[in-house]
N, C-alpha and C. Protein backbone atom coordinates (compact mmCIF):
# COMPACT_ATOMS: atom_id res chain seq x y z
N UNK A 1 0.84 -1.18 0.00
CA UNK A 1 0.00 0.00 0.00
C UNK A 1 0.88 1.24 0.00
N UNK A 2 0.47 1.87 -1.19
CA UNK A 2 1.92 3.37 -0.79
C UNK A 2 0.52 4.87 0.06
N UNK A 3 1.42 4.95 0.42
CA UNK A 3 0.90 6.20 1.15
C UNK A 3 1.16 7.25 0.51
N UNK A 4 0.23 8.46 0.95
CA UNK A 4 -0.21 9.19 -0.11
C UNK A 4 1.29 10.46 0.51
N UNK A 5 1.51 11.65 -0.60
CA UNK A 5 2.85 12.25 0.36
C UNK A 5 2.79 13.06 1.26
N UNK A 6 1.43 13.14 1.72
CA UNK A 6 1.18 14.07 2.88
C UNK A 6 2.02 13.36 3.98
N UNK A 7 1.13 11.89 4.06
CA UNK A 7 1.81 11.27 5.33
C UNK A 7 2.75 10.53 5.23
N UNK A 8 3.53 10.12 4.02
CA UNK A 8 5.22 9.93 4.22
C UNK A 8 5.91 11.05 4.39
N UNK A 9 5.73 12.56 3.98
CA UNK A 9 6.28 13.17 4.51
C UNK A 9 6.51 13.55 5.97
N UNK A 10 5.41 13.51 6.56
CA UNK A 10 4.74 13.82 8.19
C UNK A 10 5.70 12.43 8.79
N UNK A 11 5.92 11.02 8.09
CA UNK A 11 6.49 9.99 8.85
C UNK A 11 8.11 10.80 8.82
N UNK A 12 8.44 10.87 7.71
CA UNK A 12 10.29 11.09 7.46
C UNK A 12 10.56 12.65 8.32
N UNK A 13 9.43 13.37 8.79
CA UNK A 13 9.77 14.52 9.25
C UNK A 13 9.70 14.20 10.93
N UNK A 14 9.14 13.02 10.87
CA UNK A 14 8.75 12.65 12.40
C UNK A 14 9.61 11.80 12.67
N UNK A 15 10.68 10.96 12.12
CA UNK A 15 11.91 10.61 12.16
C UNK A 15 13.15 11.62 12.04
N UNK A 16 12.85 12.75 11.66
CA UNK A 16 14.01 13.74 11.71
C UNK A 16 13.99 14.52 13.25
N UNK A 17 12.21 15.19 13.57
CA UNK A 17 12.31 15.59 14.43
C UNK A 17 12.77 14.70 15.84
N UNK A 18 12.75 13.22 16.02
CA UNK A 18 13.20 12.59 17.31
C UNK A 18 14.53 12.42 17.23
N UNK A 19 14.81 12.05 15.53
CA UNK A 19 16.51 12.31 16.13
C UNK A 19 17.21 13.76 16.54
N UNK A 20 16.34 14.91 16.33
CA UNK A 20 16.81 16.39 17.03
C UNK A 20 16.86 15.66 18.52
N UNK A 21 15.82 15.23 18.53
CA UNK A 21 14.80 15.15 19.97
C UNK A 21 15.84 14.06 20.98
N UNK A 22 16.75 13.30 20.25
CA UNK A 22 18.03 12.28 20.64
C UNK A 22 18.83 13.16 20.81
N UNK A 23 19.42 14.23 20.21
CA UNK A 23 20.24 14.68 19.82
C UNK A 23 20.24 15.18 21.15
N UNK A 24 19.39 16.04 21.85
CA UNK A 24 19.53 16.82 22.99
C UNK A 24 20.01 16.06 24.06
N UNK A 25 18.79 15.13 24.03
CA UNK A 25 18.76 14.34 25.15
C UNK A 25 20.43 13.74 25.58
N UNK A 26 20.39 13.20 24.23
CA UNK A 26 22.13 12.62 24.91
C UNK A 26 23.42 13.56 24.62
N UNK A 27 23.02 14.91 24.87
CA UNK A 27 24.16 15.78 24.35
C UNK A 27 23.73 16.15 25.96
N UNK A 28 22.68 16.28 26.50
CA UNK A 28 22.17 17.07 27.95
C UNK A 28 22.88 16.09 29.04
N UNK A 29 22.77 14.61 28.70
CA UNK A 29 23.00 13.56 29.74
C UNK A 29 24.67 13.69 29.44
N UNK A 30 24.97 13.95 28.31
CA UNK A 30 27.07 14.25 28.38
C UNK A 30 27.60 15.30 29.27
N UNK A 31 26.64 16.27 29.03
CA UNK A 31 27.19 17.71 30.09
C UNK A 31 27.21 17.28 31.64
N UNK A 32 25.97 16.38 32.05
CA UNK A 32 25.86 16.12 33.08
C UNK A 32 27.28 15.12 33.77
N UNK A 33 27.33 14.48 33.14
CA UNK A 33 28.30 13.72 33.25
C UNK A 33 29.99 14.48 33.21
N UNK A 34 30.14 15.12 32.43
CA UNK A 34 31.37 16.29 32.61
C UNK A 34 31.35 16.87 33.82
N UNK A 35 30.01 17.90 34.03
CA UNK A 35 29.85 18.40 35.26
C UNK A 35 30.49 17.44 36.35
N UNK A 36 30.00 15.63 36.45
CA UNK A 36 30.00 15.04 38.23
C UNK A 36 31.28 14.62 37.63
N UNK A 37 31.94 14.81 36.40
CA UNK A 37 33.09 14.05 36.25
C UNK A 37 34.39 15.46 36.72
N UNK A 38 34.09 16.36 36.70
CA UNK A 38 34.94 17.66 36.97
C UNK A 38 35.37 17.29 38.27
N UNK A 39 33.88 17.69 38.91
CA UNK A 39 33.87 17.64 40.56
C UNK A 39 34.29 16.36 41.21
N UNK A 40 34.27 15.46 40.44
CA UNK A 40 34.95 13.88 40.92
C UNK A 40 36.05 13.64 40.35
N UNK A 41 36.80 14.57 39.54
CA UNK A 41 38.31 14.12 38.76
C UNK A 41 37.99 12.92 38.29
N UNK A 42 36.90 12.43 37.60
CA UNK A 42 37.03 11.06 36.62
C UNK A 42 37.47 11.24 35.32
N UNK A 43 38.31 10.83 34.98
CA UNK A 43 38.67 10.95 33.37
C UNK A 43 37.99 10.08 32.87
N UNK A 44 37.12 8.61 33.01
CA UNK A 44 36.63 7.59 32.62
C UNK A 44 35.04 8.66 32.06
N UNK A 45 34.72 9.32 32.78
CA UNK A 45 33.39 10.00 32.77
C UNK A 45 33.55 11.15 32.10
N UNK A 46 34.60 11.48 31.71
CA UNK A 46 34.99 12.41 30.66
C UNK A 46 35.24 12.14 29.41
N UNK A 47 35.62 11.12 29.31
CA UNK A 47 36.03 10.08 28.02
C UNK A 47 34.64 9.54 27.37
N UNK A 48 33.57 9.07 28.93
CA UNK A 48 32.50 8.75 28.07
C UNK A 48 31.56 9.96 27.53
N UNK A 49 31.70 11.00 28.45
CA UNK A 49 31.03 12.09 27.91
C UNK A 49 31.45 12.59 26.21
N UNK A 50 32.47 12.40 25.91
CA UNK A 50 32.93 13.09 24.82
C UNK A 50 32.69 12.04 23.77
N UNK A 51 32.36 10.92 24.40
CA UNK A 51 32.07 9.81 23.59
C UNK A 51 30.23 9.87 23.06
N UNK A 52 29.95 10.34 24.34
CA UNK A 52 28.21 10.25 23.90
C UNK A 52 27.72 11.71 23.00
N UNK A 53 28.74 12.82 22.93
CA UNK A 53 28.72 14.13 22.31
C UNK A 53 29.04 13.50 20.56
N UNK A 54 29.59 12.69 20.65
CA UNK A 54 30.03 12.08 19.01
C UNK A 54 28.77 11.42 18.62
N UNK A 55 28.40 10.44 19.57
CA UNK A 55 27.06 9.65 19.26
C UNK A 55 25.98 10.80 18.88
N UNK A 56 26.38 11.54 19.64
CA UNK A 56 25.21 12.69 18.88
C UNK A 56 25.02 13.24 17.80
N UNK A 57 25.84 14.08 17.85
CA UNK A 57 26.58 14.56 16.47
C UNK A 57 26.51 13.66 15.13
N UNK A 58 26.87 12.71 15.13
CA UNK A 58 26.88 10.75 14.60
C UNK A 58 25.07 10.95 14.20
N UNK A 59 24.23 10.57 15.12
CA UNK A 59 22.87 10.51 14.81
C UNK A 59 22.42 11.77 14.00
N UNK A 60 22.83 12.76 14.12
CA UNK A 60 22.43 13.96 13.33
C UNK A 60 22.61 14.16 12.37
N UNK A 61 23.82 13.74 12.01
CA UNK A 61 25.11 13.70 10.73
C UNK A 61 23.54 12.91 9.87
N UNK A 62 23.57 11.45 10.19
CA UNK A 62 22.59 10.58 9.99
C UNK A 62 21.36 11.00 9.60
N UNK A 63 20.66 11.38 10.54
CA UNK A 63 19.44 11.45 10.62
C UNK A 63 19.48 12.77 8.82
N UNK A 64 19.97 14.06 9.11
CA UNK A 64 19.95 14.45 8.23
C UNK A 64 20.45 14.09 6.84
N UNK A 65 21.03 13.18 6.43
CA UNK A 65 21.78 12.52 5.53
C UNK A 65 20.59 12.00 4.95
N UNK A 66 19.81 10.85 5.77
CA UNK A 66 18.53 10.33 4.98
C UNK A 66 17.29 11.15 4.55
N UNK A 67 17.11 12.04 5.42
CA UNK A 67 15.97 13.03 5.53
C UNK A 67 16.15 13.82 3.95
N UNK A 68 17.28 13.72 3.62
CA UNK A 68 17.66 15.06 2.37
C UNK A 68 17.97 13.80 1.63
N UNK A 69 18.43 12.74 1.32
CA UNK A 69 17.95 11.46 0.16
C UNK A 69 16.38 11.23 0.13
N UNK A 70 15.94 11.61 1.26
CA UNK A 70 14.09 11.57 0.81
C UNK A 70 13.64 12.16 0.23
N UNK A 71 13.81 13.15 0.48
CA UNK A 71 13.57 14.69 -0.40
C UNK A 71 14.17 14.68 -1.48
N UNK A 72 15.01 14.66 -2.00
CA UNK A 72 15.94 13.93 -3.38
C UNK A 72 15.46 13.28 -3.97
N UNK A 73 14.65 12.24 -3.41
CA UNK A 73 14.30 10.55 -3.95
C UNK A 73 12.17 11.09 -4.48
N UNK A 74 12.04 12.56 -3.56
CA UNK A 74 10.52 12.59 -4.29
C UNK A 74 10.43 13.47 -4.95
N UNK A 75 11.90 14.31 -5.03
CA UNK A 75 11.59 15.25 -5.91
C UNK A 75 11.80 14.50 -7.46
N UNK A 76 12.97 13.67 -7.69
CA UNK A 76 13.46 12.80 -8.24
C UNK A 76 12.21 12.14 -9.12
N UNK A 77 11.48 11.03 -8.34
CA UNK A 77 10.82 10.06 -8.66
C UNK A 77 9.46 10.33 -8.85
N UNK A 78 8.29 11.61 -8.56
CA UNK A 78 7.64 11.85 -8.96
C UNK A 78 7.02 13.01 -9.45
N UNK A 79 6.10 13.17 -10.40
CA UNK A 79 5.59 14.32 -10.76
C UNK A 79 4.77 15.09 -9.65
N UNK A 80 5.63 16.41 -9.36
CA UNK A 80 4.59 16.96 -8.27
C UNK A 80 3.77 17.89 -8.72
N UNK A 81 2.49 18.35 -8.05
CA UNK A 81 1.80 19.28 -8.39
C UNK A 81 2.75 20.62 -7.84
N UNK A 82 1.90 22.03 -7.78
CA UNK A 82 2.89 22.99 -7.37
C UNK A 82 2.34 22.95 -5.75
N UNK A 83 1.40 22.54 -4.99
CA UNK A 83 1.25 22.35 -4.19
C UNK A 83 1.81 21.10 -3.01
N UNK A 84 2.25 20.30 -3.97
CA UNK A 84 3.08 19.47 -3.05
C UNK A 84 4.33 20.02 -3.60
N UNK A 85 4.68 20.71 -4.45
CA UNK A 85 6.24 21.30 -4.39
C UNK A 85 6.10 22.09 -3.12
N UNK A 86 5.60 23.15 -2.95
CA UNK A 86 5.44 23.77 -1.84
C UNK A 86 5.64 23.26 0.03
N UNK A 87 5.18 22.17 -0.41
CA UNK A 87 5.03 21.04 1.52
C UNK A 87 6.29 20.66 1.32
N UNK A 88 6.87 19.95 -0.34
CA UNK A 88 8.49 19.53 -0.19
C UNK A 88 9.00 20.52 0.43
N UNK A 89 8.91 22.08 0.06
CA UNK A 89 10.27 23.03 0.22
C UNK A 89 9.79 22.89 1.61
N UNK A 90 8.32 23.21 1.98
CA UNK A 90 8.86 23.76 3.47
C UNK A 90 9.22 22.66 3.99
N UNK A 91 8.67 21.15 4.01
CA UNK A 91 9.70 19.96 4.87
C UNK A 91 11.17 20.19 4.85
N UNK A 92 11.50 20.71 3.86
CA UNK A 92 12.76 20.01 3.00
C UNK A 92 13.65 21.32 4.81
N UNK A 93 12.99 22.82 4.95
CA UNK A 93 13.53 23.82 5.94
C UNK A 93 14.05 23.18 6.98
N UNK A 94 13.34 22.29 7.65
CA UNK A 94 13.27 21.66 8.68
C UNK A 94 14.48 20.89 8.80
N UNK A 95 15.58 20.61 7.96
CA UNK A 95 16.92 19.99 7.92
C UNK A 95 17.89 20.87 8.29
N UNK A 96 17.70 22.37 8.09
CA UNK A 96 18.61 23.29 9.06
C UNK A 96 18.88 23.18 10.20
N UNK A 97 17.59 23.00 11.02
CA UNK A 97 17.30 22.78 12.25
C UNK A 97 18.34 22.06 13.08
N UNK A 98 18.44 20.42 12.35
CA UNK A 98 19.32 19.76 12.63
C UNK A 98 20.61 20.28 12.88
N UNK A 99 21.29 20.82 11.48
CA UNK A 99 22.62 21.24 11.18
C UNK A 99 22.91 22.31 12.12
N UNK A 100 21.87 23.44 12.61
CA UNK A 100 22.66 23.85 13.86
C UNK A 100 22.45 23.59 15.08
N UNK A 101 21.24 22.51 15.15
CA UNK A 101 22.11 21.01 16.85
C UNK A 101 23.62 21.00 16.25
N UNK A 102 23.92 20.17 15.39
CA UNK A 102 25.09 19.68 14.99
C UNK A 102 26.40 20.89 15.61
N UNK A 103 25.96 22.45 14.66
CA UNK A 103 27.05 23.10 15.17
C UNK A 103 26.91 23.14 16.36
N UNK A 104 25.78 23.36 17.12
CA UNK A 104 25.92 23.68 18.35
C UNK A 104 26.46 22.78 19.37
N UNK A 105 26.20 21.43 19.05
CA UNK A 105 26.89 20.29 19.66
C UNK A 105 28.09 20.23 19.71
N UNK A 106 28.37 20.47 18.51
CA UNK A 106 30.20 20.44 18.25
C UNK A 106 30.63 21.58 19.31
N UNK A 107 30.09 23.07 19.35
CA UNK A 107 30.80 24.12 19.65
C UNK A 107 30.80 23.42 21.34
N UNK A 108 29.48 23.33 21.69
CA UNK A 108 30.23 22.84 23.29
C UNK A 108 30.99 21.72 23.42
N UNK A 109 30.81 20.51 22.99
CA UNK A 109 31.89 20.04 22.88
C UNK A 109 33.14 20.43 22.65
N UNK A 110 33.91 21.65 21.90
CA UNK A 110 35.11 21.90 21.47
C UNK A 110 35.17 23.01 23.43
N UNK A 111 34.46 23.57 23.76
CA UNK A 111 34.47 24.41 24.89
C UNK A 111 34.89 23.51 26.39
N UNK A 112 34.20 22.56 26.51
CA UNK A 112 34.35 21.43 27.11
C UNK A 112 35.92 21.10 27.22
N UNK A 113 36.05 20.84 25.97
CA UNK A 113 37.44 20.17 26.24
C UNK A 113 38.56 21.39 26.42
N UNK A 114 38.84 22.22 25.66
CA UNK A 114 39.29 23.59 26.23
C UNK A 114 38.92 24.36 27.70
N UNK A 115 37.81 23.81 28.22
CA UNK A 115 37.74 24.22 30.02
C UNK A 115 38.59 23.08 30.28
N UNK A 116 38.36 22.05 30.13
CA UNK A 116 39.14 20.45 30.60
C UNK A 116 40.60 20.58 30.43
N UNK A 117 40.91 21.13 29.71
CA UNK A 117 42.70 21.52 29.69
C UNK A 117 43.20 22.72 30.27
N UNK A 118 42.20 24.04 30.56
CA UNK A 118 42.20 24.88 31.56
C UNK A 118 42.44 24.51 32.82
N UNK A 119 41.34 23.55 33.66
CA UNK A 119 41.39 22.83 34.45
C UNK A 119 42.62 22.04 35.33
């Protein structure tokens, strides 16, 4: 059964928005972990923190990688009206979003480790 592109788009945009929605979550649970790893001198908890800031970054990289082959793959593969050109472009906005989690992930991460050698 193919679905019509209202709601494959609404699915592939609802797979982009939870991996934002990952993205935080385990970029929020890394800081935390820096933070009790500062105040506890763990380098093990610093190592994993910078490890779960990649996993992030990693899922985003991702998540947006497929999200923009979708969009590729319908602009590509079918004839649109000018009204579903229109829902493509604005879905298609919604991949910025990602890209500055991404910078923003990176930038504390790069801050992080520059307090950590301050330190």
């Amino acid at each position: 059964m193919v679905q019509n592109l209202f709601e494959q788009l609404s699915t592939q945009l609802n797979f982009l928005v939870l991996a934002q929605r990952q993205m935080i979550l385990v970029s929020a649970f890394a800081v935390s972990l820096i933070v009790f790893g500062t105040k506890r001198n763990g380098s093990p908890l610093m190592f994993l923190s910078f490890l779960l800031f990649s996993y992030s970054v990693a899922v985003g990289i991702k998540s947006s990688l497929d999200f923009r082959s979708y969009i590729q793959d319908v602009r590509n593969d079918s004839v649109l009206q000018e009204d579903e050109k229109r829902l493509v472009d604005r879905t298609e906005s919604w991949i910025y979003f990602t890209y500055l989690q991404i910078f923003l992930i990176i930038y504390i991460l790069i801050s992080f480790y520059r307090l950590r050698n301050l330190i």
